[in-house]
N, C-alpha and C. Protein backbone atom coordinates (compact mmCIF):
# COMPACT_ATOMS: atom_id res chain seq x y z
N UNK A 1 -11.05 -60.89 -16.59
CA UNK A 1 -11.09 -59.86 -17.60
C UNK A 1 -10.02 -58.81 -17.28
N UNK A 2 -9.32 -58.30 -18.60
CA UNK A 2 -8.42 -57.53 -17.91
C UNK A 2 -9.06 -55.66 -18.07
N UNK A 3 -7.90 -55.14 -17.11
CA UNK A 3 -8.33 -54.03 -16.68
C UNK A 3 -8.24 -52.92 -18.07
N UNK A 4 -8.68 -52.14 -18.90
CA UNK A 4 -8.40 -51.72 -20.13
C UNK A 4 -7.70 -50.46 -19.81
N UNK A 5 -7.51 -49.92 -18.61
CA UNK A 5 -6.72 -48.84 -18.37
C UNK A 5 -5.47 -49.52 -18.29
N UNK A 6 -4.54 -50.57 -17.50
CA UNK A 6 -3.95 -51.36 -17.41
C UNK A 6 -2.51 -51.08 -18.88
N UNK A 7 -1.56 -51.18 -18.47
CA UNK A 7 -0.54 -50.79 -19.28
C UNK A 7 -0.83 -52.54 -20.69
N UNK A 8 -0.54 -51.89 -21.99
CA UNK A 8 -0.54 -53.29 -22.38
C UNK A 8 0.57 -54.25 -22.03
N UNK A 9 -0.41 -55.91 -22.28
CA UNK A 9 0.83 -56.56 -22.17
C UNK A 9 2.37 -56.52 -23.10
N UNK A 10 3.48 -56.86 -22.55
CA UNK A 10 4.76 -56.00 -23.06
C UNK A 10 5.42 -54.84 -22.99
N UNK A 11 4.56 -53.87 -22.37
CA UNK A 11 5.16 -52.75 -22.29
C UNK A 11 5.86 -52.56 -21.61
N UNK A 12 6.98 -51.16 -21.68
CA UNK A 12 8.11 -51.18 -21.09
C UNK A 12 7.79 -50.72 -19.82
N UNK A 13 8.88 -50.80 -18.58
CA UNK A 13 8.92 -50.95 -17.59
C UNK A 13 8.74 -49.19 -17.62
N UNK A 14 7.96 -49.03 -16.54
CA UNK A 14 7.19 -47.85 -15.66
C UNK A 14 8.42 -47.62 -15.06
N UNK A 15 9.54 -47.02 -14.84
CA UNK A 15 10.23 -46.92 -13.98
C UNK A 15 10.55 -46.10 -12.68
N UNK A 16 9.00 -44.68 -13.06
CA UNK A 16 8.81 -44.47 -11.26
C UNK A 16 8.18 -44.74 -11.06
N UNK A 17 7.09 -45.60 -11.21
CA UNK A 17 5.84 -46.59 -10.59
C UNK A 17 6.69 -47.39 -10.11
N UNK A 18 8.12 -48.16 -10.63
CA UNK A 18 8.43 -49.40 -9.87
C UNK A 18 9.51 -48.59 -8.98
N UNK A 19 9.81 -47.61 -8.84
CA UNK A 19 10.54 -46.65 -7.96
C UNK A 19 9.72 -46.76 -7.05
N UNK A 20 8.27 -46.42 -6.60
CA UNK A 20 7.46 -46.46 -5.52
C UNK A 20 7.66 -47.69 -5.13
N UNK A 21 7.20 -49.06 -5.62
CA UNK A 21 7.35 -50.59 -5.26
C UNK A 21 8.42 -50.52 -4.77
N UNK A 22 9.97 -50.26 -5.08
CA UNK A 22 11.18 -50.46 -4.16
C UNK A 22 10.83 -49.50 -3.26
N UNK A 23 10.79 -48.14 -3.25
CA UNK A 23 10.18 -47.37 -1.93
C UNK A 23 9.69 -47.73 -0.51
N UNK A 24 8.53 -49.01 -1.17
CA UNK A 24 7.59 -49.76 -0.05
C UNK A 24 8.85 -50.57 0.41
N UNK A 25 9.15 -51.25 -0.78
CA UNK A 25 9.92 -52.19 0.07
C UNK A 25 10.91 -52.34 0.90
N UNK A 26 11.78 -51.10 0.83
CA UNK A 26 12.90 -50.59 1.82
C UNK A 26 12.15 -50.08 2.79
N UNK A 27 10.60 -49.51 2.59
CA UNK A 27 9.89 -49.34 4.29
C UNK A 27 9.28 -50.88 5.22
N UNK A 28 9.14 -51.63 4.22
CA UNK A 28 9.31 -52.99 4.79
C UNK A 28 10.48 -53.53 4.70
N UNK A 29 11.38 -53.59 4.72
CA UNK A 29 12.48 -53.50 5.39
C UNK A 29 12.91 -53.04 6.56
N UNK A 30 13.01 -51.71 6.79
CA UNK A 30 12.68 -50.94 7.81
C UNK A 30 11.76 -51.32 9.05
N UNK A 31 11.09 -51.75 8.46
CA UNK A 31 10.19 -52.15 9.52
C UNK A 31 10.41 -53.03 10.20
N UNK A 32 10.96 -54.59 9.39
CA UNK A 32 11.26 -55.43 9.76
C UNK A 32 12.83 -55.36 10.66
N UNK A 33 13.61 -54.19 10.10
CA UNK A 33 14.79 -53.84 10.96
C UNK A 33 14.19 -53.61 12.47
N UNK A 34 13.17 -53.05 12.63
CA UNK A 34 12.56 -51.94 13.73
C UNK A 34 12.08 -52.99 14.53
N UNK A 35 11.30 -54.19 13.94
CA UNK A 35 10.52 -55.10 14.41
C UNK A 35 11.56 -56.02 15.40
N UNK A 36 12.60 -56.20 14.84
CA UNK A 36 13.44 -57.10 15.35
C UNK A 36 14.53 -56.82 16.47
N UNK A 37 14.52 -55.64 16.84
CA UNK A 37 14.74 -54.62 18.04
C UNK A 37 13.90 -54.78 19.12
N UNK A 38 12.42 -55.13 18.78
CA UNK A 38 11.76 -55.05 19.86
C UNK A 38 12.37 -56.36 20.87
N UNK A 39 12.30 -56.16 22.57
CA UNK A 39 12.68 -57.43 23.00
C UNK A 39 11.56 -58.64 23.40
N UNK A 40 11.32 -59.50 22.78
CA UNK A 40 10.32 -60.76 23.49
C UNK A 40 10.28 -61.00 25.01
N UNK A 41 9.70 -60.90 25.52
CA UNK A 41 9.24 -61.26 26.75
C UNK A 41 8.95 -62.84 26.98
N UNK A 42 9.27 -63.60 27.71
CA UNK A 42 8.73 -64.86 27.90
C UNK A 42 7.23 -64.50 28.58
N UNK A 43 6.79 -63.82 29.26
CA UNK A 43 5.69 -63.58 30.10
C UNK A 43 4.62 -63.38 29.06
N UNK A 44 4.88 -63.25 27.47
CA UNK A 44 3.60 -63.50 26.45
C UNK A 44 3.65 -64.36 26.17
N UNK A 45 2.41 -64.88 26.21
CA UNK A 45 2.17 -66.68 26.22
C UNK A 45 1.58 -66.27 24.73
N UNK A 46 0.35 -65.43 24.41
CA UNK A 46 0.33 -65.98 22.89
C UNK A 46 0.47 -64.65 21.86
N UNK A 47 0.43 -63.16 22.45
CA UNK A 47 0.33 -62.06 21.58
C UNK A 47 1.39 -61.45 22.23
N UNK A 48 2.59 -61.39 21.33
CA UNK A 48 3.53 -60.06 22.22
C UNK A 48 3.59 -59.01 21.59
N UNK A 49 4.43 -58.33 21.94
CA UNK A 49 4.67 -57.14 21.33
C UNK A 49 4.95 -56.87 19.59
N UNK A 50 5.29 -57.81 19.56
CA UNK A 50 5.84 -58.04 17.60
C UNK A 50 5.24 -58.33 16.63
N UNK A 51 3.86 -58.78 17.07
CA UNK A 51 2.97 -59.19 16.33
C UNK A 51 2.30 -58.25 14.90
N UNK A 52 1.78 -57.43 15.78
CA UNK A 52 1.38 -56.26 14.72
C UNK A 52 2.55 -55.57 13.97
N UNK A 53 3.67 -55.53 14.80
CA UNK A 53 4.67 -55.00 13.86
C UNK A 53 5.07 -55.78 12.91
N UNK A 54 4.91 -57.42 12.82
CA UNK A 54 5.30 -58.12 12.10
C UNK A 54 4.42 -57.97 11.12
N UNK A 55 2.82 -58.28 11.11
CA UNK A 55 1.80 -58.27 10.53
C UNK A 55 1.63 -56.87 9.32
N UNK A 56 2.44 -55.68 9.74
CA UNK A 56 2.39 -54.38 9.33
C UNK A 56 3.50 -54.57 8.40
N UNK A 57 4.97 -55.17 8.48
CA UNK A 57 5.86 -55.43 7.66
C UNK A 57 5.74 -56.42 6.28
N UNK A 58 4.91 -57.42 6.92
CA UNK A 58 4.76 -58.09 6.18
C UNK A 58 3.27 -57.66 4.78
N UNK A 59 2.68 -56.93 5.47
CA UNK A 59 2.07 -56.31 4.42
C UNK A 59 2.10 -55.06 3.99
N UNK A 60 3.33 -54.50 4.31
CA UNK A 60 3.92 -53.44 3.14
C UNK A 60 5.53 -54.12 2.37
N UNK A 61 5.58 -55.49 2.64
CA UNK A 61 6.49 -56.27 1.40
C UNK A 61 5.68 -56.68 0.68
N UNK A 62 4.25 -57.58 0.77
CA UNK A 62 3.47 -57.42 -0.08
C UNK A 62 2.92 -56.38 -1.04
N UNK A 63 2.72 -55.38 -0.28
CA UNK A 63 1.96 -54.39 -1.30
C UNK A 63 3.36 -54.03 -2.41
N UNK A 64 4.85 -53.80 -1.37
CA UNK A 64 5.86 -53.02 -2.34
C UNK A 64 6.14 -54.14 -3.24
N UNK A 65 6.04 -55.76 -3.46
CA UNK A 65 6.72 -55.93 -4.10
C UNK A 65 5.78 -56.01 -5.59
N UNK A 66 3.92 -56.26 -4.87
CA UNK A 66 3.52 -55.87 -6.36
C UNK A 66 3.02 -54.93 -6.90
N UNK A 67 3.81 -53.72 -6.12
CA UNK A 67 4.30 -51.91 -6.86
C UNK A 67 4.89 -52.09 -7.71
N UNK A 68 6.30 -52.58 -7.31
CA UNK A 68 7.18 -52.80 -8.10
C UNK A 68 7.01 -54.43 -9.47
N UNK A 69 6.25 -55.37 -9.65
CA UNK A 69 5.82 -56.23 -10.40
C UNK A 69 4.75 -55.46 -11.46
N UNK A 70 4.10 -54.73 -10.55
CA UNK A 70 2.86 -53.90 -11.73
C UNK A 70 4.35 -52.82 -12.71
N UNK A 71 4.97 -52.01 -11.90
CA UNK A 71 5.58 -50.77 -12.77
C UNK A 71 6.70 -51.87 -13.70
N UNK A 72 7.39 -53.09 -13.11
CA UNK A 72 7.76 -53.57 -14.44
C UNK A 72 7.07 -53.76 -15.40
N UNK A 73 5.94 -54.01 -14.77
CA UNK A 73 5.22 -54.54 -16.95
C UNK A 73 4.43 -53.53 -17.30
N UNK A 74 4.88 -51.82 -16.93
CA UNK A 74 4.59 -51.06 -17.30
C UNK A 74 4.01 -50.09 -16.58
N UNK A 75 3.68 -50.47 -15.07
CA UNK A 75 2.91 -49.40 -14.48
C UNK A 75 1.61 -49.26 -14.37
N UNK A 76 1.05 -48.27 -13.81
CA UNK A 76 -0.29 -47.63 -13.21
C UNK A 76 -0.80 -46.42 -13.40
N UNK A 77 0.82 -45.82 -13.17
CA UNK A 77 0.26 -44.50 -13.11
C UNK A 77 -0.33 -43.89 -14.04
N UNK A 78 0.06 -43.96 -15.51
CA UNK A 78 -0.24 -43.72 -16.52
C UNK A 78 -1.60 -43.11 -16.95
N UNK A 79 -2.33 -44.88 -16.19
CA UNK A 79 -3.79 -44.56 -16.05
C UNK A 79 -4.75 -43.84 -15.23
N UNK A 80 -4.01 -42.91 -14.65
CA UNK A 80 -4.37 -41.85 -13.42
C UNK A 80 -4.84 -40.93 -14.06
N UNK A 81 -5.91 -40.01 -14.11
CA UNK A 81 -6.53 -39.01 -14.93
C UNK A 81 -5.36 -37.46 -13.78
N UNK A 82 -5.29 -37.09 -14.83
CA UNK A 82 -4.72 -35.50 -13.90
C UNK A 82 -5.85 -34.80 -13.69
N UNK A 83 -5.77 -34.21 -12.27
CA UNK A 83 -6.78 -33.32 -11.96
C UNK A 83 -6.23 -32.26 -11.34
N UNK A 84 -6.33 -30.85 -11.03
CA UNK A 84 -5.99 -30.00 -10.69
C UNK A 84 -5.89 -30.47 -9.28
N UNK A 85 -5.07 -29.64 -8.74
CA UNK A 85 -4.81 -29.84 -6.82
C UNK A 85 -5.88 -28.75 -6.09
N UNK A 86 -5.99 -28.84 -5.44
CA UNK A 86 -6.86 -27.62 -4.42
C UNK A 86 -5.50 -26.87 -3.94
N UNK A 87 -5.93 -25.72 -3.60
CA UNK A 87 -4.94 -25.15 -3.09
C UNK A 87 -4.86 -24.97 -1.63
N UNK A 88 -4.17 -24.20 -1.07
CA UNK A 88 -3.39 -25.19 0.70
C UNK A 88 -4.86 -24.58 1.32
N UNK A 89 -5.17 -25.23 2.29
CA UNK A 89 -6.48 -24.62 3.19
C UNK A 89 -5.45 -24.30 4.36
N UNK A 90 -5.33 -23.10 4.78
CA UNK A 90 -4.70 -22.71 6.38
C UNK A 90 -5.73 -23.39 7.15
N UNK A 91 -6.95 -23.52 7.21
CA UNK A 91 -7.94 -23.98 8.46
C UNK A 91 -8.04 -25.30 8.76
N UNK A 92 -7.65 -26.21 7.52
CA UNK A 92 -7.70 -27.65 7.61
C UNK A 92 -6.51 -28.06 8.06
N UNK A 93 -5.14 -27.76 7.85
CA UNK A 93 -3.98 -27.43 7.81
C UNK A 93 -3.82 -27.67 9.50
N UNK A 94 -4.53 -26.32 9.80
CA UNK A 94 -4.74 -26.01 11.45
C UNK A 94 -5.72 -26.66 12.68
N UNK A 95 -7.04 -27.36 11.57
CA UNK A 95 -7.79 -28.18 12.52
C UNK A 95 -6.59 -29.36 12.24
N UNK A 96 -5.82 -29.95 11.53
CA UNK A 96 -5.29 -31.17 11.68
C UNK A 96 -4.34 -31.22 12.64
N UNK A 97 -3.18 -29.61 12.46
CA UNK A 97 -2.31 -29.41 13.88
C UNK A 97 -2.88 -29.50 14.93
N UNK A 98 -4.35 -29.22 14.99
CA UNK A 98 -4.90 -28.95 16.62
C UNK A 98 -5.08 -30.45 16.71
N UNK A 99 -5.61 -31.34 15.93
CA UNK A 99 -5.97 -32.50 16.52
C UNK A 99 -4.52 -33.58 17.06
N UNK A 100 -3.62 -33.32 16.29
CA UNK A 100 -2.44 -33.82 16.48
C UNK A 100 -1.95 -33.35 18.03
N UNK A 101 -1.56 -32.17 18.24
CA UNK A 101 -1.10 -31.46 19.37
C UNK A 101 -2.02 -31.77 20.38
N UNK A 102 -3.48 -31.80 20.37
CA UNK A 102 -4.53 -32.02 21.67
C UNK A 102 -4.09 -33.21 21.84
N UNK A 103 -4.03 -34.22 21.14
CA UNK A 103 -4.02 -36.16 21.66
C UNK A 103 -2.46 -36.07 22.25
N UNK A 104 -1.56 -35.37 21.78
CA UNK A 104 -0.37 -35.43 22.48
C UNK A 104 -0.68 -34.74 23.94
N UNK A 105 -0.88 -33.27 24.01
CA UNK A 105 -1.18 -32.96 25.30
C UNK A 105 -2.20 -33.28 26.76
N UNK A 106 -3.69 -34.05 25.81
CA UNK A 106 -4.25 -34.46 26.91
C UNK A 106 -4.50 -36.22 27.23
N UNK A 107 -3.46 -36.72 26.38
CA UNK A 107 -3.73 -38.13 26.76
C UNK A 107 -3.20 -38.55 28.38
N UNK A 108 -2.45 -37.79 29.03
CA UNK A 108 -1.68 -38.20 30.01
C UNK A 108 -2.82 -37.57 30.95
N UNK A 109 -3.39 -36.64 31.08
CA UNK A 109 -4.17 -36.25 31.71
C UNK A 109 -5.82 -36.88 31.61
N UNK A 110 -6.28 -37.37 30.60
CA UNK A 110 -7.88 -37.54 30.25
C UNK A 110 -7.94 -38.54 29.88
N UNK A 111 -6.93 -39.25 29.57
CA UNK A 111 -6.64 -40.95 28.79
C UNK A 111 -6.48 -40.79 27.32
N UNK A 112 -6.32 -42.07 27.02
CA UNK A 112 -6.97 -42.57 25.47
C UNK A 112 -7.83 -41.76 24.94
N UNK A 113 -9.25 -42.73 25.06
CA UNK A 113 -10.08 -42.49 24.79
C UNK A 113 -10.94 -41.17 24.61
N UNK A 114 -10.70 -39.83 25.49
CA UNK A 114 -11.33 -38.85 25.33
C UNK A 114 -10.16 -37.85 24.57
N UNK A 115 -8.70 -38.10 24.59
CA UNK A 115 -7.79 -37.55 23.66
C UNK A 115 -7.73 -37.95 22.43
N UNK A 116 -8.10 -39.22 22.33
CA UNK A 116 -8.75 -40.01 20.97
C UNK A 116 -9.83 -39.33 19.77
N UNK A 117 -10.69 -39.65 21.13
CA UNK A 117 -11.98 -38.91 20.25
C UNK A 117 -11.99 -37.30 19.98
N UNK A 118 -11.31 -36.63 20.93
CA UNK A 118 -10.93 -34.72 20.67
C UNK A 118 -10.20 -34.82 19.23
N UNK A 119 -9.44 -36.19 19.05
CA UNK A 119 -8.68 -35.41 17.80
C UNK A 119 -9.36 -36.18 16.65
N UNK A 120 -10.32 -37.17 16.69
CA UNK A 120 -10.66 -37.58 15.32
C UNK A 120 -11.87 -36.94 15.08
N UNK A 121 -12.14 -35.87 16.15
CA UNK A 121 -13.57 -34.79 15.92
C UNK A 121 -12.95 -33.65 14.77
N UNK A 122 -11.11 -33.45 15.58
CA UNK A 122 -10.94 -32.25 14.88
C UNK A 122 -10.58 -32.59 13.45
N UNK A 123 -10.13 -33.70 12.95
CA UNK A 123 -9.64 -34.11 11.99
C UNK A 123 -10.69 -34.54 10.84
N UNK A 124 -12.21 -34.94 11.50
CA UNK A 124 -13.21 -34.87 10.94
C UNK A 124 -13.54 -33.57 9.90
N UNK A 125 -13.60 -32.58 11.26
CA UNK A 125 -13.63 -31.17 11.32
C UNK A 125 -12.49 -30.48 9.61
N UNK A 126 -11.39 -31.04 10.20
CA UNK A 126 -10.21 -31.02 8.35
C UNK A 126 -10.22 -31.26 7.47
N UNK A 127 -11.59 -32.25 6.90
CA UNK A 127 -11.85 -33.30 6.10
C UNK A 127 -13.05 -32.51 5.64
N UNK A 128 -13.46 -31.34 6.38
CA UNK A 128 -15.44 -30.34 5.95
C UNK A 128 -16.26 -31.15 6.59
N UNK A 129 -16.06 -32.31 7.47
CA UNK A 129 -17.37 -32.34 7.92
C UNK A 129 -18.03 -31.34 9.12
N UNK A 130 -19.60 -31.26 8.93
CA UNK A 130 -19.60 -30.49 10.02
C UNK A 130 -20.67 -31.03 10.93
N UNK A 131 -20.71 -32.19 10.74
CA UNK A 131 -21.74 -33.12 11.96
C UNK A 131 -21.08 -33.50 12.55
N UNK A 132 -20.78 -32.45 13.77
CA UNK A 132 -19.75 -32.82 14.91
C UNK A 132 -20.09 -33.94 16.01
N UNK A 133 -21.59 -33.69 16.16
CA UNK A 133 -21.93 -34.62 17.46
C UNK A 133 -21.71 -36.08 16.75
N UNK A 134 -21.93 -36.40 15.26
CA UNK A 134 -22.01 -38.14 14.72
C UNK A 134 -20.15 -37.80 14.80
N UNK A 135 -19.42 -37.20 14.73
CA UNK A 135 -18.10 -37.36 14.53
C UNK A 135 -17.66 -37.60 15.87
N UNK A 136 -18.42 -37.02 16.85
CA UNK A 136 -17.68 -37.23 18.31
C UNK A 136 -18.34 -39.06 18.49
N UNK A 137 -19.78 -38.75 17.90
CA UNK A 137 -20.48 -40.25 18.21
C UNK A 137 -19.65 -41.11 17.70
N UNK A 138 -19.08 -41.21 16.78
CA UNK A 138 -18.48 -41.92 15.97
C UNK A 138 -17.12 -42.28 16.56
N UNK A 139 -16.68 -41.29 16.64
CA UNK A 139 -14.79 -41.21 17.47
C UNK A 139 -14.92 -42.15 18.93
N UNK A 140 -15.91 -41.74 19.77
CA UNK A 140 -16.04 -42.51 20.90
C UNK A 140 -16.21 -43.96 20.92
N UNK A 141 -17.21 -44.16 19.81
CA UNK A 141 -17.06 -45.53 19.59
C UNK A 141 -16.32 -46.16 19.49
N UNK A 142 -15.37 -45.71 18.29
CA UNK A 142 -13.99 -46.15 17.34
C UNK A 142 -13.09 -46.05 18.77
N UNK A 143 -12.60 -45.59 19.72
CA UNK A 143 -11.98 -45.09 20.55
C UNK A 143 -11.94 -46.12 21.78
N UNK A 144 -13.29 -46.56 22.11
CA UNK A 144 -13.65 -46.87 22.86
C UNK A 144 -13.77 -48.65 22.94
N UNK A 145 -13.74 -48.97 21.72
CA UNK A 145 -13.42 -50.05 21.29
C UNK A 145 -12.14 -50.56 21.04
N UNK A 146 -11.69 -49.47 20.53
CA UNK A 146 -10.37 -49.63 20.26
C UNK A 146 -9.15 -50.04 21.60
N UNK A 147 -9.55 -49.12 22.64
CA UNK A 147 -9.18 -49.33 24.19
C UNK A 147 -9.43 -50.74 24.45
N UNK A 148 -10.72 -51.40 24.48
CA UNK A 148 -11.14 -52.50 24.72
C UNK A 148 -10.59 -53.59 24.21
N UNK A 149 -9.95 -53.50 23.07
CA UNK A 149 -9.13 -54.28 22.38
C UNK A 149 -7.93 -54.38 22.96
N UNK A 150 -7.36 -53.90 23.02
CA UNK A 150 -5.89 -53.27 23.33
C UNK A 150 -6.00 -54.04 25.00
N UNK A 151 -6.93 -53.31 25.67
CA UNK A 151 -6.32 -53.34 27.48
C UNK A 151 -7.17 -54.91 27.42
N UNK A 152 -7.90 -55.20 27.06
CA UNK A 152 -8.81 -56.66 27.62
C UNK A 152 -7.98 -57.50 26.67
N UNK A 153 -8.04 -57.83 25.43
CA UNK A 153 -7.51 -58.53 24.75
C UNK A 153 -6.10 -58.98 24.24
N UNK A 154 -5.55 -58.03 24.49
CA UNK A 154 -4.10 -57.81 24.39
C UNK A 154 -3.31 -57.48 25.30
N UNK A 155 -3.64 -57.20 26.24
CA UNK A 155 -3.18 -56.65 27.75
C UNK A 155 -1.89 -55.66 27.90
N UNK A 156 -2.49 -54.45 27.18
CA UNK A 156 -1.44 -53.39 25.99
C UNK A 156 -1.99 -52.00 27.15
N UNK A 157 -1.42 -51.65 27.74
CA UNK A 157 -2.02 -50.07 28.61
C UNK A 157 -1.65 -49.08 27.82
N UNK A 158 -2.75 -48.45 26.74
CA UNK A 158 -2.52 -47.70 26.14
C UNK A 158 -3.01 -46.12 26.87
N UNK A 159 -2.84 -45.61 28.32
CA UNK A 159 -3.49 -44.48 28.65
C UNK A 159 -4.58 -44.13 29.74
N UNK A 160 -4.58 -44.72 30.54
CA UNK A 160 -5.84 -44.38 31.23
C UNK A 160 -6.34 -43.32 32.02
N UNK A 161 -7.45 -42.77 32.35
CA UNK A 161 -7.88 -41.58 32.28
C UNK A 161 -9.55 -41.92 32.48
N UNK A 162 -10.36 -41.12 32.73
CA UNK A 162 -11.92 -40.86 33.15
C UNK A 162 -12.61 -41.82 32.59
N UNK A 163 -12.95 -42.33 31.41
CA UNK A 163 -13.38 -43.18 30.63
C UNK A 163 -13.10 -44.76 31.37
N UNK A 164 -11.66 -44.92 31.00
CA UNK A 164 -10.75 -45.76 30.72
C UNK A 164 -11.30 -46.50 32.80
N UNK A 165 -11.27 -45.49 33.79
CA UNK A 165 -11.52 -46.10 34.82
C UNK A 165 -12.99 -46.88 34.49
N UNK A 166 -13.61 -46.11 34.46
CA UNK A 166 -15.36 -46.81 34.03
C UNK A 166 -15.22 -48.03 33.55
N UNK A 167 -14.39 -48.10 32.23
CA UNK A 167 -14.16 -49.34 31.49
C UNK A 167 -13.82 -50.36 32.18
N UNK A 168 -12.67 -49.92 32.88
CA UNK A 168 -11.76 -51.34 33.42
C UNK A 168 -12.93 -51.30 35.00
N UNK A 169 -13.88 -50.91 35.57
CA UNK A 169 -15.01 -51.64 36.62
C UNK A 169 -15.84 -52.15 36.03
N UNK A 170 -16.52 -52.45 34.96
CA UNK A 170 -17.68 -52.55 34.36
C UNK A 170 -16.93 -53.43 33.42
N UNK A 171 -16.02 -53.66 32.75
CA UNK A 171 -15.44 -54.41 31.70
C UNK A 171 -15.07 -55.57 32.41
């Protein structure tokens, strides 16, 4: 069934909807420039380094090229309702700088995982939530798993730090 917001069939080409689709696709491009810089290691027997970067390129040529296939036969945007913007929040603005700036400053000191979870509390925090302890509960998890992936499965040292020792005796 087709979509009734959906440009009709025939219509003329969307031409900054398919401006975004080439957009993507020169960032997959890009990517794939970036990807192919990285150097292979013989010492990865089955996951190296390129993988995800490949996996990440290859699905923003997908998405850009059917940006650009939708805005030829007319686009999307069209069917976007306008809604007023909110205006700038300084505090969200500033919990998002803090969460950015903390994971840069205490990952070298506390690891991953607890610079991880400090900034997806504060970024929670940017977003109005204010159930901090399920956001820290939550972040640690996400965090903590995420480590586990990375250092056990992939054998990727993303940081280690207080946590991260616990993990790698017990893991």
């Amino acid at each position: 069934m087709r979509d009734p917001r959906a440009a009709p069939p025939g219509a003329s080409p969307a031409w900054p909807d398919f401006g975004v689709g080439v957009a993507v696709l020169v960032l997959a491009g890009l990517a794939i420039v970036g990807t192919l810089m990285i150097p292979e290691s013989p010492l990865y027997a089955r996951v190296g380094p390129t993988l995800f970067p490949w996996i990440a390129a290859a699905g923003l040529a997908v998405l850009g090229a059917g940006l650009a296939l939708v805005g030829l036969r007319g686009g999307w945007s069209a069917s976007l309702e306008d809604r007023p913007t909110d205006p700038f929040n300084p505090l969200s603005f500033a919990l998002l700088l803090a969460g950015l700036v903390a994971n840069t400053a205490l990952i070298q000191p506390l690891g991953f995982v607890l610079a991880s979870t400090l900034q997806f509390v504060l970024v929670c925090a940017c977003f109005g939530s204010r159930a901090h302890l399920r956001d820290l509960a939550i972040g640690l998890a996400v965090c903590l798993g995420s480590y586990i992936v990375f250092s056990r499965l992939l054998g990727v040292n993303i940081g280690a730090g207080v946590i991260e020792g616990l993990v790698d005796r017990v893991v």
